[in-house]
N, C-alpha and C. Protein backbone atom coordinates (compact mmCIF):
# COMPACT_ATOMS: atom_id res chain seq x y z
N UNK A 1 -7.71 12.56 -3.49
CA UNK A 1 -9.01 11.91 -3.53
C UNK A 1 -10.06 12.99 -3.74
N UNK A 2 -11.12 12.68 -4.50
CA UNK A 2 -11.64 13.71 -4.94
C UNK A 2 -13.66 12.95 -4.96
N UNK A 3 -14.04 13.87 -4.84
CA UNK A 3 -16.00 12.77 -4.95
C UNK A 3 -16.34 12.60 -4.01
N UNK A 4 -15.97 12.91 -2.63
CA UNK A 4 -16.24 12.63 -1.83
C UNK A 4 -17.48 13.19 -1.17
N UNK A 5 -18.43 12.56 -0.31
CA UNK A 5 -19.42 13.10 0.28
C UNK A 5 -18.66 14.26 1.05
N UNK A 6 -19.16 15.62 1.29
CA UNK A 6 -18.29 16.50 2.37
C UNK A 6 -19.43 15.89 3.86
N UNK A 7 -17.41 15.74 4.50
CA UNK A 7 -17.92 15.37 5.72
C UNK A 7 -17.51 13.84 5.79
N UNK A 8 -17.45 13.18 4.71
CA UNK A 8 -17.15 11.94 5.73
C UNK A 8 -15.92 11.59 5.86
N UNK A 9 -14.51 12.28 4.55
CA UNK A 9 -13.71 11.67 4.80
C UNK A 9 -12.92 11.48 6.45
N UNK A 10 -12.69 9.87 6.26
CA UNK A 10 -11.90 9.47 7.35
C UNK A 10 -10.41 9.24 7.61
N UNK A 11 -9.70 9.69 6.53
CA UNK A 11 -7.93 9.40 6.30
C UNK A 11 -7.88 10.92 5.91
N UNK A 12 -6.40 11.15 6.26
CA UNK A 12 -5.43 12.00 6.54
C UNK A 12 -4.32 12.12 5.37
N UNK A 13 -3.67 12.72 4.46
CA UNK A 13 -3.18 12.63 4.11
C UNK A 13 -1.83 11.98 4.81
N UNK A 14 -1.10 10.53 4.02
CA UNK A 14 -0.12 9.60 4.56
C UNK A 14 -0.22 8.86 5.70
N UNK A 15 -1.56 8.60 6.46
CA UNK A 15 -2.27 7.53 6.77
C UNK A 15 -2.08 6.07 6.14
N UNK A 16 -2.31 5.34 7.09
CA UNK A 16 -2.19 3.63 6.33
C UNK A 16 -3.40 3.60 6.34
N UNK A 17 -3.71 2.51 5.50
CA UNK A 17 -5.10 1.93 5.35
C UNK A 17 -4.73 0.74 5.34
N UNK A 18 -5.81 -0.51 5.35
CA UNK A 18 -5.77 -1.51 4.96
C UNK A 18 -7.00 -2.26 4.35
N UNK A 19 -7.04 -3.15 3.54
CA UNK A 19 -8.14 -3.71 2.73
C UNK A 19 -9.25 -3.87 4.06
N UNK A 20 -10.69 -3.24 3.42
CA UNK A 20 -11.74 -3.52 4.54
C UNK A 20 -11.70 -2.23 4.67
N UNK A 21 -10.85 -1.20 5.43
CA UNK A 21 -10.86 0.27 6.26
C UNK A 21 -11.91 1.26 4.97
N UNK A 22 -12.79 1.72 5.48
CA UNK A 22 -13.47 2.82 5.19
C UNK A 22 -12.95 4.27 5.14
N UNK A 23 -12.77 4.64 3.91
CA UNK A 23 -11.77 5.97 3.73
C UNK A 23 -12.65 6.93 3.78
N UNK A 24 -14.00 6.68 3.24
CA UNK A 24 -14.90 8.08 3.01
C UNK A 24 -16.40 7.27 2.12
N UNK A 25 -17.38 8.18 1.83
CA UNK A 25 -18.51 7.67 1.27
C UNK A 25 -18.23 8.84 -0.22
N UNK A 26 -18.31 7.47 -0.83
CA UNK A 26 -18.38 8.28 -2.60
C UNK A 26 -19.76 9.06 -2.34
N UNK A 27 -19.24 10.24 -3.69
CA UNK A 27 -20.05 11.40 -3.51
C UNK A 27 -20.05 11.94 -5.08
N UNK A 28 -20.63 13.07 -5.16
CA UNK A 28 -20.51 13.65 -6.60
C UNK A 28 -20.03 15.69 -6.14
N UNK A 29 -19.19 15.48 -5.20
CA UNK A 29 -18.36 17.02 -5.05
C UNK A 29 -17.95 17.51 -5.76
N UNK A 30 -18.40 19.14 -6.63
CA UNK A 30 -17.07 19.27 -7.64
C UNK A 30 -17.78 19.19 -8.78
N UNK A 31 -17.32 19.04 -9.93
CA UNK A 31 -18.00 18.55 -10.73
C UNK A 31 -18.58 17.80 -11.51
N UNK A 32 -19.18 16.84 -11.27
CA UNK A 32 -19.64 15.47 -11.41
C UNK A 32 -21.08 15.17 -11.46
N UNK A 33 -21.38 14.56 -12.56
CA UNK A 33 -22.84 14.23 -13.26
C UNK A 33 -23.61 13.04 -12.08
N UNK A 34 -22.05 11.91 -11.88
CA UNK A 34 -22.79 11.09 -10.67
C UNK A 34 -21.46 10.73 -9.69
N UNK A 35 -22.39 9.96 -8.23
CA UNK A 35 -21.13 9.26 -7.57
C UNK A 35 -20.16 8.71 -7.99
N UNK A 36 -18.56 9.01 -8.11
CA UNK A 36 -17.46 8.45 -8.33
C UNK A 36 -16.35 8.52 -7.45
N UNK A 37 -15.19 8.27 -7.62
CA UNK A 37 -14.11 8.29 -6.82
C UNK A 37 -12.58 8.30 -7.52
N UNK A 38 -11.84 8.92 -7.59
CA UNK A 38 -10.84 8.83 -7.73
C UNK A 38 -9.71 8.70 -7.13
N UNK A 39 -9.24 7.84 -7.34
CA UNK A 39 -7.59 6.81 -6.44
C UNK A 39 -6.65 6.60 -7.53
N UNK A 40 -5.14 7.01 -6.73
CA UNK A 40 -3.89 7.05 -7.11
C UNK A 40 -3.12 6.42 -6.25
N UNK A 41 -2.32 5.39 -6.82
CA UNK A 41 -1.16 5.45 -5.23
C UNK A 41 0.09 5.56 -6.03
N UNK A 42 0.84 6.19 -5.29
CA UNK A 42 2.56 6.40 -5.96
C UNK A 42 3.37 5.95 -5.19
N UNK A 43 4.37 6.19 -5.62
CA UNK A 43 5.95 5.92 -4.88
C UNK A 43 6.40 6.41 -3.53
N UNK A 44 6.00 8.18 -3.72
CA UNK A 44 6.15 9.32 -3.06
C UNK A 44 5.59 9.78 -2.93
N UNK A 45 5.72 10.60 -1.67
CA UNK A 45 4.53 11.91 -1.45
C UNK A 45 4.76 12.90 -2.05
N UNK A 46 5.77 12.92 -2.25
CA UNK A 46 6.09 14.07 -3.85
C UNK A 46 5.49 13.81 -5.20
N UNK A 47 4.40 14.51 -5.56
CA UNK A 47 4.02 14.69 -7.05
C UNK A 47 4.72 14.71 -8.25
N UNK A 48 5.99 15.72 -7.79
CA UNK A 48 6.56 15.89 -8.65
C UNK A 48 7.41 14.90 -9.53
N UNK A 49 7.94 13.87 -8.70
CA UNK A 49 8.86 12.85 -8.81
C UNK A 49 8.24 11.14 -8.55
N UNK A 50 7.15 11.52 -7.94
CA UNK A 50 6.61 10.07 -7.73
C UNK A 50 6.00 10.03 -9.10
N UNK A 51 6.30 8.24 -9.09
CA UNK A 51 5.62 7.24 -10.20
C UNK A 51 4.39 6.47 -9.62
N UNK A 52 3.36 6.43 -10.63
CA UNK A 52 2.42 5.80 -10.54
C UNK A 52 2.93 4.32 -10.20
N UNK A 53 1.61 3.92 -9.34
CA UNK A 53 2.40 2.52 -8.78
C UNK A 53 0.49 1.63 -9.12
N UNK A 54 0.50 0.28 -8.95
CA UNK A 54 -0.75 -0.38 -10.16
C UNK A 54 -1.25 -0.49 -8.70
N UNK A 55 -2.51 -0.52 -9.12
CA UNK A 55 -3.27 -0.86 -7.87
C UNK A 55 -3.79 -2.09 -8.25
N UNK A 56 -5.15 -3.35 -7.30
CA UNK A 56 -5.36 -4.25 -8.00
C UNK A 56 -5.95 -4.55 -6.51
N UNK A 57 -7.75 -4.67 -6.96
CA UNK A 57 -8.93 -5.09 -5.88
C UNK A 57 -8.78 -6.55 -5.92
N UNK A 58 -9.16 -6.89 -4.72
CA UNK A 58 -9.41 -8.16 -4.61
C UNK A 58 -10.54 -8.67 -4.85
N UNK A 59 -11.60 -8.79 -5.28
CA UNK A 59 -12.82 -8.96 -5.86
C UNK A 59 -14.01 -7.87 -6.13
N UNK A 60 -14.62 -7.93 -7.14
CA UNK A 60 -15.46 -6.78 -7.52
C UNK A 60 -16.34 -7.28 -8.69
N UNK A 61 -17.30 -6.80 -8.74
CA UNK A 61 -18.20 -7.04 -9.84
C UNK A 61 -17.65 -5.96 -11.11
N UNK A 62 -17.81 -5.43 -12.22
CA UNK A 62 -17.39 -5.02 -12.94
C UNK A 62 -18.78 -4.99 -14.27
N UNK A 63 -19.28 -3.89 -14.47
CA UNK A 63 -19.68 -3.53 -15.76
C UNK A 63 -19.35 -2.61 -16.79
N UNK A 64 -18.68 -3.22 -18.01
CA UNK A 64 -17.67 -2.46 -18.89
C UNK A 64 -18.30 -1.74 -19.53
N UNK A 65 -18.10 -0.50 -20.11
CA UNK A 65 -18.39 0.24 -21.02
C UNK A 65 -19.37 -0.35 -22.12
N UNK A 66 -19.10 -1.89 -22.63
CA UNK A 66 -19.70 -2.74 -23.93
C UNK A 66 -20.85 -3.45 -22.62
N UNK A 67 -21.61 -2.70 -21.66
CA UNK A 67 -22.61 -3.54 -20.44
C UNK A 67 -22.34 -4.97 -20.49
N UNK A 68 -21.25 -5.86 -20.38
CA UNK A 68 -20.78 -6.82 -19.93
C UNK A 68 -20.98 -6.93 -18.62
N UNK A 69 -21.19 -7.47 -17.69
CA UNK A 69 -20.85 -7.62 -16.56
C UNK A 69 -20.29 -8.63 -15.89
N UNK A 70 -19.01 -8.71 -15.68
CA UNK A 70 -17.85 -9.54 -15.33
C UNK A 70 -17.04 -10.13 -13.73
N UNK A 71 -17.49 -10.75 -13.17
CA UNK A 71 -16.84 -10.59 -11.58
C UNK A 71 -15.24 -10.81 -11.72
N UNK A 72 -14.65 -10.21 -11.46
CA UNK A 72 -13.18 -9.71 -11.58
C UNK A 72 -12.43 -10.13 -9.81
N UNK A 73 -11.51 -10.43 -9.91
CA UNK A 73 -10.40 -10.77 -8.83
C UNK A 73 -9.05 -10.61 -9.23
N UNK A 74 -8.37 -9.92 -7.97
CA UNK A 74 -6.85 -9.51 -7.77
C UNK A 74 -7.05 -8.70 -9.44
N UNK A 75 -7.32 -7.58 -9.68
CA UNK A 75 -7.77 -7.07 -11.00
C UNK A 75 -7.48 -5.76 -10.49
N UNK A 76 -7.64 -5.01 -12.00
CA UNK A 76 -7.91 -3.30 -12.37
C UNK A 76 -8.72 -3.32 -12.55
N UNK A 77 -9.65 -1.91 -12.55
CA UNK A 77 -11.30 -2.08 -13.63
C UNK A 77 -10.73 -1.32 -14.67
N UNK A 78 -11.61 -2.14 -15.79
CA UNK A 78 -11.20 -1.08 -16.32
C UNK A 78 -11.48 0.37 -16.99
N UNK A 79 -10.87 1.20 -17.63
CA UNK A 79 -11.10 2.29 -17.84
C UNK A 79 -12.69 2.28 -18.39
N UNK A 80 -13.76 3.29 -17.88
CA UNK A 80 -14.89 3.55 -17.96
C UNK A 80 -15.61 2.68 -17.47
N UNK A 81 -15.77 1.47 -16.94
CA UNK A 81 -16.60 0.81 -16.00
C UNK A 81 -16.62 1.27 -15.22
N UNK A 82 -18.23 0.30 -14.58
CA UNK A 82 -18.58 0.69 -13.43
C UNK A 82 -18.18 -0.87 -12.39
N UNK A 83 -17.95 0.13 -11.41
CA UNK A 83 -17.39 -1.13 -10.29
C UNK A 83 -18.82 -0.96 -8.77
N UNK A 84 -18.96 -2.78 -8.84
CA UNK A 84 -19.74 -2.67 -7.45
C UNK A 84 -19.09 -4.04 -6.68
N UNK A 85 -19.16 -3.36 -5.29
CA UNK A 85 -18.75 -4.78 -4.19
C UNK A 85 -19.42 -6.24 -4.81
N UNK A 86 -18.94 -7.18 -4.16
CA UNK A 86 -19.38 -8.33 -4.61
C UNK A 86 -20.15 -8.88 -3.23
């Protein structure tokens, strides 16, 4: 996880979470023009060998790259949108 405000993250590497739980406050750490976040989940805690596994929000607003703005459920965003709570 990477963007994070320093200081707030709240998870541990191999921690559970669950939908709702607060992991951290997006940030622009690093190098980054604005607030973002980056999320992965895999197979394994091994890099080397773990496979990407799909993720999929349960509701979200969504503005695409073409400024559409779309309310999205059980979804991906997709690549280059911007995502806000609903």
């Amino acid at each position: 996880m990477m963007h994070f405000q320093r200081g707030s993250l709240r998870v541990l590497a191999g921690d559970q979470v669950s939908p709702g739980d607060q992991i951290g406050n997006c940030g622009n750490s690093g190098n980054s023009t604005q607030p973002h976040l980056h999320i992965q989940a895999m197979d394994s805690p091994d890099p080397k060998i773990a496979k990407g596994m799909p993720l999929r929000f349960e509701e979200f607003q969504q503005r695409s790259p073409r400024r559409t703005s779309t309310l999205k459920r059980l979804a991906c965003p997709e690549q280059g949108s911007v995502v806000s709570r609903v």
